[in-house]
PDB file of N, CA and C in Angstrom:
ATOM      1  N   UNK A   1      -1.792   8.338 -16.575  1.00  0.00           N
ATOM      2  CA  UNK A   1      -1.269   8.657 -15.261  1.00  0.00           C
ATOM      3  C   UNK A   1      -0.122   7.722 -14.876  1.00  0.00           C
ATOM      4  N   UNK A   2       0.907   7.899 -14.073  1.00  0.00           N
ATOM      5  CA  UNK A   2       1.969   7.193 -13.725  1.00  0.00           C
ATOM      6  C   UNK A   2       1.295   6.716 -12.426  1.00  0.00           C
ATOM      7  N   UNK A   3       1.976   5.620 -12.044  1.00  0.00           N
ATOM      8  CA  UNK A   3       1.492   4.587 -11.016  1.00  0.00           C
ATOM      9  C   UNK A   3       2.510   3.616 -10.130  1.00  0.00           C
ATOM     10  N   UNK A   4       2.416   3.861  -8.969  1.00  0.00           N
ATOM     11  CA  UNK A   4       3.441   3.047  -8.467  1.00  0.00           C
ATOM     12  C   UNK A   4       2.770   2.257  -7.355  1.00  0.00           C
ATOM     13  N   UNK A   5       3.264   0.776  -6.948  1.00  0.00           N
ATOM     14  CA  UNK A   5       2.598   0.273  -6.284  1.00  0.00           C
ATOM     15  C   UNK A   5       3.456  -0.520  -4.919  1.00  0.00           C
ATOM     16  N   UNK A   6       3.025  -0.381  -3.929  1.00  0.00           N
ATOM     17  CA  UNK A   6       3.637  -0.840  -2.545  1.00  0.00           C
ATOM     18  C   UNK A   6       3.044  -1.577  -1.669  1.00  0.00           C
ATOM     19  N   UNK A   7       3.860  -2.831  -1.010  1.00  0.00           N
ATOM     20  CA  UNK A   7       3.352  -3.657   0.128  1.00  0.00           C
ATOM     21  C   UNK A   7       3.558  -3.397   1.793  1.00  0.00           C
ATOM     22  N   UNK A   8       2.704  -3.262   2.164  1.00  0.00           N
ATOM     23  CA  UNK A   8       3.426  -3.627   3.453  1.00  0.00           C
ATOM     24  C   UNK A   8       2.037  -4.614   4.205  1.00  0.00           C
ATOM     25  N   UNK A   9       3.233  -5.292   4.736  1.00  0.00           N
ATOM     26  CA  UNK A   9       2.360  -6.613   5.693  1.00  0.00           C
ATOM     27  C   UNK A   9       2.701  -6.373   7.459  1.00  0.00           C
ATOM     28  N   UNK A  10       1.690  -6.955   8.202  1.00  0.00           N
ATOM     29  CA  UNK A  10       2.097  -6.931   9.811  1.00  0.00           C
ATOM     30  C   UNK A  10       1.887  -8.767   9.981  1.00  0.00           C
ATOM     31  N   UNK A  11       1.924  -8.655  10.992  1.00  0.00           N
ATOM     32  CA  UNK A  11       2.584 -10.530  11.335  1.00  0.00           C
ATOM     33  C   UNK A  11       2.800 -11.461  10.770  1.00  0.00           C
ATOM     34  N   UNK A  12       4.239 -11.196  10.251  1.00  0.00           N
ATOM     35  CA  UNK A  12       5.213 -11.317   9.891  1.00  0.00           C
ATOM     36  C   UNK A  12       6.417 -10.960  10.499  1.00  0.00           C
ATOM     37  N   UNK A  13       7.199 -11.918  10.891  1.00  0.00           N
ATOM     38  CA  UNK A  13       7.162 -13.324  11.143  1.00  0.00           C
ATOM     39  C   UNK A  13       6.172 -13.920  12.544  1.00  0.00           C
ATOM     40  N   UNK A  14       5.992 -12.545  13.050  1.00  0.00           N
ATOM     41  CA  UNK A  14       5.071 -13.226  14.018  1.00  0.00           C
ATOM     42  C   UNK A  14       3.925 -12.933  14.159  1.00  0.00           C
ATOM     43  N   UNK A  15       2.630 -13.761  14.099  1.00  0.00           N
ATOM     44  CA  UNK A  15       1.239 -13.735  14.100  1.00  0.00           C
ATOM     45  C   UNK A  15       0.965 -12.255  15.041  1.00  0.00           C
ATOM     46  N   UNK A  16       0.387 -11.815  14.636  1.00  0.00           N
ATOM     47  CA  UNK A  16      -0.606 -10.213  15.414  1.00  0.00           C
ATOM     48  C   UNK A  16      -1.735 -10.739  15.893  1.00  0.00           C
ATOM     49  N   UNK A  17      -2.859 -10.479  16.283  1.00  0.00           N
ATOM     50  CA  UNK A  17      -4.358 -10.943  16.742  1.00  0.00           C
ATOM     51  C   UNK A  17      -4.677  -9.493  16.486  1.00  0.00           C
ATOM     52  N   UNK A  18      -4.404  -8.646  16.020  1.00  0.00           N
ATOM     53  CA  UNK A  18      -4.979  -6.853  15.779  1.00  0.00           C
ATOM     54  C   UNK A  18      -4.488  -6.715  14.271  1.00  0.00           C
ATOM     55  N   UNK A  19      -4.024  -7.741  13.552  1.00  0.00           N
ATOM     56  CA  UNK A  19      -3.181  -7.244  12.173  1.00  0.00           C
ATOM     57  C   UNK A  19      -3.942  -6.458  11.394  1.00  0.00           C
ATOM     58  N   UNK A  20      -5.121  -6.712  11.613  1.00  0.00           N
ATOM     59  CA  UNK A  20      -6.468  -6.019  10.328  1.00  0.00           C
ATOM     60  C   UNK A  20      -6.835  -4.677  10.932  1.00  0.00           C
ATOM     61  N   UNK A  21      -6.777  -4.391  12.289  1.00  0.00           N
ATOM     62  CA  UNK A  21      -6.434  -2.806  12.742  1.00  0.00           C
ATOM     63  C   UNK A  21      -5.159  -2.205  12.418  1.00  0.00           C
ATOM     64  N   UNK A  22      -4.222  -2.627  12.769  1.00  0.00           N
ATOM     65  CA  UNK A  22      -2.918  -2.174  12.427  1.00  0.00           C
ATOM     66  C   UNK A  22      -3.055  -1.578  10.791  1.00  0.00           C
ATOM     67  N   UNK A  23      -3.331  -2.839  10.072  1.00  0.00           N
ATOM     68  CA  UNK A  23      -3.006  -2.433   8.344  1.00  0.00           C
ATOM     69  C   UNK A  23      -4.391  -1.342   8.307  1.00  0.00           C
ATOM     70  N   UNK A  24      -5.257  -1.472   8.654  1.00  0.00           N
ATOM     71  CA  UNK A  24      -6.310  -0.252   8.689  1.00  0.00           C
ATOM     72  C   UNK A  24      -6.016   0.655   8.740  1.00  0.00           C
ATOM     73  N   UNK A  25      -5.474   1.349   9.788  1.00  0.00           N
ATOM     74  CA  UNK A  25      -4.840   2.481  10.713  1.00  0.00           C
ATOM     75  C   UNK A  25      -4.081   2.744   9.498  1.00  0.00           C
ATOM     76  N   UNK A  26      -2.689   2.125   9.152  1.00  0.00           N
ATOM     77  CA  UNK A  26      -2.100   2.064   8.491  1.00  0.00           C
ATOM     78  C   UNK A  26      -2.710   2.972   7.414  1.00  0.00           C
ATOM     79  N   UNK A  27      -3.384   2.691   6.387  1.00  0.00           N
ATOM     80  CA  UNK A  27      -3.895   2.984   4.940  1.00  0.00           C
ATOM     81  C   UNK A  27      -4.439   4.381   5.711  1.00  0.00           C
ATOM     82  N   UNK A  28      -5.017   4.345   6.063  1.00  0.00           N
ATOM     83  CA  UNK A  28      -6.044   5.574   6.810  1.00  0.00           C
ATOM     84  C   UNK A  28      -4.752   6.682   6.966  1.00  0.00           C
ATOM     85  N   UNK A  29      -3.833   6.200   7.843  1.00  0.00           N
ATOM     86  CA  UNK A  29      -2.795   7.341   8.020  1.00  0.00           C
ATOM     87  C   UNK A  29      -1.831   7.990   6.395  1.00  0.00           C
ATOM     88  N   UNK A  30      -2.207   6.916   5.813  1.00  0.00           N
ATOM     89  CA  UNK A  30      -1.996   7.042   4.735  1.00  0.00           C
ATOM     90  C   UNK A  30      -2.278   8.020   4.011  1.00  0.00           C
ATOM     91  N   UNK A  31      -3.671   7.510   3.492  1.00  0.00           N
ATOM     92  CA  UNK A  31      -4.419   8.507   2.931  1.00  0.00           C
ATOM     93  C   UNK A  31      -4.233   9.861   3.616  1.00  0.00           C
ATOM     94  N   UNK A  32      -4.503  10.244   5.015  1.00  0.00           N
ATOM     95  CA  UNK A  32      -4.693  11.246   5.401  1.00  0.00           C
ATOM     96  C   UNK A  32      -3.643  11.843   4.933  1.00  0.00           C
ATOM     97  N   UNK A  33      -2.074  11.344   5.350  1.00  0.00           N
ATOM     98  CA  UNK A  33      -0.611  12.260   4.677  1.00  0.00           C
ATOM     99  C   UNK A  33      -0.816  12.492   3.006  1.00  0.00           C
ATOM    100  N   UNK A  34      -1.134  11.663   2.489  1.00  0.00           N
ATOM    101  CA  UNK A  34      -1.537  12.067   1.302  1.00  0.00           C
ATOM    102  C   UNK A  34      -2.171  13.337   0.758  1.00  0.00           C
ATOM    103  N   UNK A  35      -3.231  13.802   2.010  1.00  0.00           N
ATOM    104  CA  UNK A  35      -4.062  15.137   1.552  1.00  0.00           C
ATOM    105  C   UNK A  35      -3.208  16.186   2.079  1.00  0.00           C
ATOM    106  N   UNK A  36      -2.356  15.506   2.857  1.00  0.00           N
ATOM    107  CA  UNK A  36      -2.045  16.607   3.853  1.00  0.00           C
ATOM    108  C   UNK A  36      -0.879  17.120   3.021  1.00  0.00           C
ATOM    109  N   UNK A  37       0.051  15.992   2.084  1.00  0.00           N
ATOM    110  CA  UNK A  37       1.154  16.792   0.989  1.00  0.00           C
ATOM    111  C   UNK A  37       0.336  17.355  -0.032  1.00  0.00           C
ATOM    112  N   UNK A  38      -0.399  16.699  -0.044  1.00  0.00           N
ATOM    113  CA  UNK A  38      -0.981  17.248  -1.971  1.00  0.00           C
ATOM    114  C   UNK A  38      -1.897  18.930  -1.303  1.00  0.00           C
ATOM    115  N   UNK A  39      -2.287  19.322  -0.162  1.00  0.00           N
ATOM    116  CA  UNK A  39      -2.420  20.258  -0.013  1.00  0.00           C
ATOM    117  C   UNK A  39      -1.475  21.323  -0.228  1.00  0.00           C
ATOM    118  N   UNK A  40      -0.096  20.828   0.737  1.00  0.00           N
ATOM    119  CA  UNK A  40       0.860  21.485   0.602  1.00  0.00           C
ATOM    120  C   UNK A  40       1.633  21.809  -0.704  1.00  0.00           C
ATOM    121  N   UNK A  41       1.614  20.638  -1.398  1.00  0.00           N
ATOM    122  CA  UNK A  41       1.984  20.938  -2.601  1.00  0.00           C
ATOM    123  C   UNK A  41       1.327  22.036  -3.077  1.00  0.00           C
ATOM    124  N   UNK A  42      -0.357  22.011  -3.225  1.00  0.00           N
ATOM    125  CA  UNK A  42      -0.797  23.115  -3.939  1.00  0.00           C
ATOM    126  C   UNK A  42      -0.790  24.652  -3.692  1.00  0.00           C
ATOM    127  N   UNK A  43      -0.619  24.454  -2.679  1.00  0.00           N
ATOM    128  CA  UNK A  43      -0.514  26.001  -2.054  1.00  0.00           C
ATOM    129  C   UNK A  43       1.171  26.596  -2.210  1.00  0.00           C
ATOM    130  N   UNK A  44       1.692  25.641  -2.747  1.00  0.00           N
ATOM    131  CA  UNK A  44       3.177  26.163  -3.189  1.00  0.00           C
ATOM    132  C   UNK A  44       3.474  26.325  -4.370  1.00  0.00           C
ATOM    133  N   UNK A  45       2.998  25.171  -5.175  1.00  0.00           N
ATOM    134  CA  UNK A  45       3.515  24.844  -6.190  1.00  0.00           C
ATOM    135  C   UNK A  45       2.145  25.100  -7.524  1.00  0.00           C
ATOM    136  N   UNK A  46       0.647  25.495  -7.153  1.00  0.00           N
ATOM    137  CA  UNK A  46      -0.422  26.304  -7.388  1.00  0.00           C
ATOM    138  C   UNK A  46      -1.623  24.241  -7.821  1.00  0.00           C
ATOM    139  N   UNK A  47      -2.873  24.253  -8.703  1.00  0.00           N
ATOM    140  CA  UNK A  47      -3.595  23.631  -8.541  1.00  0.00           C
ATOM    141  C   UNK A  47      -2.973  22.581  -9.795  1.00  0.00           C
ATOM    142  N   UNK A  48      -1.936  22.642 -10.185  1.00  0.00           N
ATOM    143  CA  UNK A  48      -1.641  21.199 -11.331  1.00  0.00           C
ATOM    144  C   UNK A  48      -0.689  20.165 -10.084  1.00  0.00           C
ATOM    145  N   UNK A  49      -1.138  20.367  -9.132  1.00  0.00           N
ATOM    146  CA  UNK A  49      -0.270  19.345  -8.240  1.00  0.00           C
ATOM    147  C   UNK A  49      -1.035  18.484  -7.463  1.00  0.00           C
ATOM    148  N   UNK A  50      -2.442  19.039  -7.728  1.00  0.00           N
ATOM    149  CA  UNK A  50      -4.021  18.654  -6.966  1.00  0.00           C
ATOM    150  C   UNK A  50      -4.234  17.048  -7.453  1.00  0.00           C
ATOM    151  N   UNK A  51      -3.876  16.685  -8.358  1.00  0.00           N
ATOM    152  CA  UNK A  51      -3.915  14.599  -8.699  1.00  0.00           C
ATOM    153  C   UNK A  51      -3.683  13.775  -8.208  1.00  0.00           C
ATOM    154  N   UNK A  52      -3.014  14.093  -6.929  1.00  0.00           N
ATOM    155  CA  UNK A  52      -2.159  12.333  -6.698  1.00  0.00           C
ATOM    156  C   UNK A  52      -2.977  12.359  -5.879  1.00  0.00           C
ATOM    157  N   UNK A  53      -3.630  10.891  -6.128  1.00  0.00           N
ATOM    158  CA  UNK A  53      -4.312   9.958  -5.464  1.00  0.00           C
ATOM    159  C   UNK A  53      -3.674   8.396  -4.986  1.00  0.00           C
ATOM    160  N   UNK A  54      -4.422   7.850  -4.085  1.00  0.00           N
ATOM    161  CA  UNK A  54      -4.138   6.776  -3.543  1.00  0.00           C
ATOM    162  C   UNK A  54      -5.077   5.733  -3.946  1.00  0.00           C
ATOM    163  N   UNK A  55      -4.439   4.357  -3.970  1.00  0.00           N
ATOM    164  CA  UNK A  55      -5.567   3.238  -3.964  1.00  0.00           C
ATOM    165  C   UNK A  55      -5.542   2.283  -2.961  1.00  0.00           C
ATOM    166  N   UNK A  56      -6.238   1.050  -2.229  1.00  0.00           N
ATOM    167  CA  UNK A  56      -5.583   0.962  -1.068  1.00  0.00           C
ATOM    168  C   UNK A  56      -6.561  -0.623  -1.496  1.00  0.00           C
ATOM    169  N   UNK A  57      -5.543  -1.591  -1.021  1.00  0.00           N
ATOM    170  CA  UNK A  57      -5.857  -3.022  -0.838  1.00  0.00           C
ATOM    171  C   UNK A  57      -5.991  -4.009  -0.012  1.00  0.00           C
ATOM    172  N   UNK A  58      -6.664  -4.301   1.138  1.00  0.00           N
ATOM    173  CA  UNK A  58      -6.422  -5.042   2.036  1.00  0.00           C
ATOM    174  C   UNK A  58      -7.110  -6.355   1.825  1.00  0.00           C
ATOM    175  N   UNK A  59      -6.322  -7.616   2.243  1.00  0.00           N
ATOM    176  CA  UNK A  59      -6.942  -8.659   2.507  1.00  0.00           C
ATOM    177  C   UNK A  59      -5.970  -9.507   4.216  1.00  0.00           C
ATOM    178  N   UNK A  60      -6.501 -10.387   4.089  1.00  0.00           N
ATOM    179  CA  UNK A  60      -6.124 -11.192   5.297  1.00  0.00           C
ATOM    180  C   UNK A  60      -5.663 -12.413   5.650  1.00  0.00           C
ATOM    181  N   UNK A  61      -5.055 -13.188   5.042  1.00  0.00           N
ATOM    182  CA  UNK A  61      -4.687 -14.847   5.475  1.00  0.00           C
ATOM    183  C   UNK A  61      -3.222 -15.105   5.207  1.00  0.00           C
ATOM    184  N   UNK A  62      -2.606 -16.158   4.625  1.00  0.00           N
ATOM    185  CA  UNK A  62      -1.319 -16.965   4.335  1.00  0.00           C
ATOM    186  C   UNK A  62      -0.724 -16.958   3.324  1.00  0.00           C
ATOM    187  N   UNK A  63       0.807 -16.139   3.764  1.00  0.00           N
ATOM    188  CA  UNK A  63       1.382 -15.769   2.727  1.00  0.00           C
ATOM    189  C   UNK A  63       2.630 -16.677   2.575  1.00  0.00           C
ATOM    190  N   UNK A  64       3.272 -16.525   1.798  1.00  0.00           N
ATOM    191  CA  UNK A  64       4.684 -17.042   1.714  1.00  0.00           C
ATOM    192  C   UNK A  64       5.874 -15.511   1.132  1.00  0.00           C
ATOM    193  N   UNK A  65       6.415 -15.739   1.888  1.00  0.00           N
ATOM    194  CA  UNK A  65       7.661 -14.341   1.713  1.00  0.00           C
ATOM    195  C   UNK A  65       9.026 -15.397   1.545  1.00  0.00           C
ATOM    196  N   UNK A  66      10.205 -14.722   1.032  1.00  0.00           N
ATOM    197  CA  UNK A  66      11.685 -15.271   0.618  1.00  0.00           C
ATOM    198  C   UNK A  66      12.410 -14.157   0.005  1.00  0.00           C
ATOM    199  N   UNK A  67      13.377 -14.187  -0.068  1.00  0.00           N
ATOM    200  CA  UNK A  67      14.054 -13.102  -0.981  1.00  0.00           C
ATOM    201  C   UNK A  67      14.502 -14.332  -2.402  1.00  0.00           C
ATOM    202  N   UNK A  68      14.829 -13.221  -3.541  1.00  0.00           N
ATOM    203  CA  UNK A  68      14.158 -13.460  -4.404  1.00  0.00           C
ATOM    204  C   UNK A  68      15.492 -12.818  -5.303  1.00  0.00           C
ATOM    205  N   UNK A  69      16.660 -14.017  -5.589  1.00  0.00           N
ATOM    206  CA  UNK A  69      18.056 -13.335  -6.320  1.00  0.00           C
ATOM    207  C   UNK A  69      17.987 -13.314  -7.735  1.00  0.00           C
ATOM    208  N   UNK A  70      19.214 -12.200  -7.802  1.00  0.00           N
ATOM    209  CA  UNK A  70      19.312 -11.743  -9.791  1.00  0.00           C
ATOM    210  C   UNK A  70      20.334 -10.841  -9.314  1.00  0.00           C
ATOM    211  N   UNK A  71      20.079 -10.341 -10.673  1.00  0.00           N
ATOM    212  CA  UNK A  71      21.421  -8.965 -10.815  1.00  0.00           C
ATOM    213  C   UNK A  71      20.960  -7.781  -9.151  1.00  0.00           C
ATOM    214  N   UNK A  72      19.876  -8.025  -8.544  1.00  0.00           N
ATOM    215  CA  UNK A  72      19.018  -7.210  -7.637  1.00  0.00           C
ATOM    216  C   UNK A  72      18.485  -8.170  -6.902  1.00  0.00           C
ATOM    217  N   UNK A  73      18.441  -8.567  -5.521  1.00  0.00           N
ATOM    218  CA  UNK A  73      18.165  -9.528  -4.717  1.00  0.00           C
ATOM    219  C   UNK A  73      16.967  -8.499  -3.825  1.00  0.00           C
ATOM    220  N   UNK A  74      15.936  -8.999  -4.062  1.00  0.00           N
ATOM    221  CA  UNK A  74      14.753  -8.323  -3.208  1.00  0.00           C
ATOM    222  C   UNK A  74      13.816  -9.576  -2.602  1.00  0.00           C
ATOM    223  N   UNK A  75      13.188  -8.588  -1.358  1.00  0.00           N
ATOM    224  CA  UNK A  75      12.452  -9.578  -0.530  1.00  0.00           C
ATOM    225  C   UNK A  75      10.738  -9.678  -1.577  1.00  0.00           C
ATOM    226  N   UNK A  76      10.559 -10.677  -1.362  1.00  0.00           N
ATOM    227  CA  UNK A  76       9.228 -11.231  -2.183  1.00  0.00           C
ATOM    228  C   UNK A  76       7.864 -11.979  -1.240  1.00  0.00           C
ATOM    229  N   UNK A  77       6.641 -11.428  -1.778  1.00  0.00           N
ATOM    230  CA  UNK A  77       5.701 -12.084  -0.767  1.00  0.00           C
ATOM    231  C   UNK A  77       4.782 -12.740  -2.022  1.00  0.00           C
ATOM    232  N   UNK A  78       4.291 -13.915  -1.662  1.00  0.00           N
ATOM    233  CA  UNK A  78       3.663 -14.564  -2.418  1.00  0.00           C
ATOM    234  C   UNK A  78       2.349 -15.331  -2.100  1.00  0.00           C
ATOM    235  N   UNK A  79       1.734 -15.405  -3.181  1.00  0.00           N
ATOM    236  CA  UNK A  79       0.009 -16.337  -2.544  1.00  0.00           C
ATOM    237  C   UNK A  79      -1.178 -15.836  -2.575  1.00  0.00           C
ATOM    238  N   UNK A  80      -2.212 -16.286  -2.404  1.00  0.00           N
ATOM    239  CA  UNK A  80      -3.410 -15.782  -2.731  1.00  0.00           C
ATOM    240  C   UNK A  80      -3.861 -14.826  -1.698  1.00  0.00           C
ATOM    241  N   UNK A  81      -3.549 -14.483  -0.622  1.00  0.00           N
ATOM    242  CA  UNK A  81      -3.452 -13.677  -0.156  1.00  0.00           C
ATOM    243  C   UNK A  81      -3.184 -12.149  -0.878  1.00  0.00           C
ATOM    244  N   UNK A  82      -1.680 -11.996  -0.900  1.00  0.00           N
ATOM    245  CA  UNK A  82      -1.004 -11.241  -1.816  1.00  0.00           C
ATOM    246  C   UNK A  82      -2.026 -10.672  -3.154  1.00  0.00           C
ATOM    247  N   UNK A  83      -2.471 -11.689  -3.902  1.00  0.00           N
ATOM    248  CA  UNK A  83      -2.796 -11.481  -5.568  1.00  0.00           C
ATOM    249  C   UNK A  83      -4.058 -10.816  -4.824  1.00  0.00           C
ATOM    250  N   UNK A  84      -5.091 -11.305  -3.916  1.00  0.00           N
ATOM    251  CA  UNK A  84      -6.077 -10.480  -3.993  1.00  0.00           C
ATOM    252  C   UNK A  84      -5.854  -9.234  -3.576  1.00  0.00           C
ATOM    253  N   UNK A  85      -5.180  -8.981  -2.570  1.00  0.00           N
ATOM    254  CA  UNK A  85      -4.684  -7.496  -2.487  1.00  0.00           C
ATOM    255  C   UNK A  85      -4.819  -6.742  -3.295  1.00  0.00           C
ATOM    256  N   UNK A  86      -3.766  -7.300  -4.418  1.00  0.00           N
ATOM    257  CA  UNK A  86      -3.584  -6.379  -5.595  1.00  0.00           C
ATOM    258  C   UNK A  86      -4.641  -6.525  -6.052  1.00  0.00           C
ATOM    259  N   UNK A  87      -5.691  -7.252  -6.048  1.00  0.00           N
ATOM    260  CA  UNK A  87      -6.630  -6.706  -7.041  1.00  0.00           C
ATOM    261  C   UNK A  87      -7.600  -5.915  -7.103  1.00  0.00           C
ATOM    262  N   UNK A  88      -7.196  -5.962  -5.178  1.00  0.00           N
ATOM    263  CA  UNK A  88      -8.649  -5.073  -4.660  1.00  0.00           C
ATOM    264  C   UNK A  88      -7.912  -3.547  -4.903  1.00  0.00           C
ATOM    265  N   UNK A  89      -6.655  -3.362  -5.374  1.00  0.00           N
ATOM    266  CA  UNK A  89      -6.333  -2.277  -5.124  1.00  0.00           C
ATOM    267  C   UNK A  89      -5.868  -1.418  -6.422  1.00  0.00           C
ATOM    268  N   UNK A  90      -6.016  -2.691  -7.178  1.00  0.00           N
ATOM    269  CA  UNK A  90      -5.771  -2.125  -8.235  1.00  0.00           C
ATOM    270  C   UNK A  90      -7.333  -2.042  -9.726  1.00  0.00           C
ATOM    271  N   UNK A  91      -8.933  -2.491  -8.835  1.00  0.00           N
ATOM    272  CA  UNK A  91      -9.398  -2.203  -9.114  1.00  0.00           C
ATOM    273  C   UNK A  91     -10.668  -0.887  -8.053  1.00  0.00           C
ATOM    274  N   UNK A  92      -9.918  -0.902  -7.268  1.00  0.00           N
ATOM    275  CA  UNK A  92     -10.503   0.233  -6.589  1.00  0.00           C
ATOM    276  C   UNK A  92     -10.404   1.552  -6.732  1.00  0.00           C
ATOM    277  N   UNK A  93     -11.248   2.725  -6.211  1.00  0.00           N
ATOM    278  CA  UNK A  93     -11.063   3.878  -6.580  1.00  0.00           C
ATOM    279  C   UNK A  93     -10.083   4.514  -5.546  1.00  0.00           C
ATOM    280  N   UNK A  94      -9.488   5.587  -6.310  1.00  0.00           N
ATOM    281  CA  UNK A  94      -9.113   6.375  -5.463  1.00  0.00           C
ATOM    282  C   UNK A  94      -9.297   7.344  -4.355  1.00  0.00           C
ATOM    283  N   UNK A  95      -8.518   7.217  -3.425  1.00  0.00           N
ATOM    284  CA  UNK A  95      -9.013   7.868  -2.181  1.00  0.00           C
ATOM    285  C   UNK A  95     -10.395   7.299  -1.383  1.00  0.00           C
TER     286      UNK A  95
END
């Protein structure tokens, strides 16, 4: 299966006191658009479009972010924060 993977963080740069609702909400709205294309897809495009799934990672504490130069200058988040994310999300199931 092909796989692509995405961050997004809330307080940043400034502290939230709701950040763990926000990113909740977040994934949740997520997922839901998720069923809501892959429906659409199928009813157009017929049932080989029925696969795409989501995986979803949340954790909570202190990160470090910077941008991050080369031939491609991108913003970067870093720390144990971050790594567990990914791990919760990249050993979790889908949907």
């Amino acid at each position: 299966p092909l796989t692509d993977c995405y961050v997004a963080v809330t307080g940043l740069p400034n502290p939230q006191s709701n950040h763990a609702i926000i990113m909740a909400r977040f994934a949740n709205d997520c997922r839901n658009k998720l069923q809501e294309v892959t429906e659409e897809l199928v009813a157009e495009l017929g049932k080989d479009t029925e696969d795409l799934a989501i995986r979803v990672g949340l954790h909570s504490g202190p990160t470090t972010a910077g941008v991050l130069r080369g031939d491609k200058s991108r913003f970067q988040l870093f720390g144990d924060t971050v790594n567990t994310a990914a791990r919760m999300e990249s050993n979790g199931l889908p949907n």
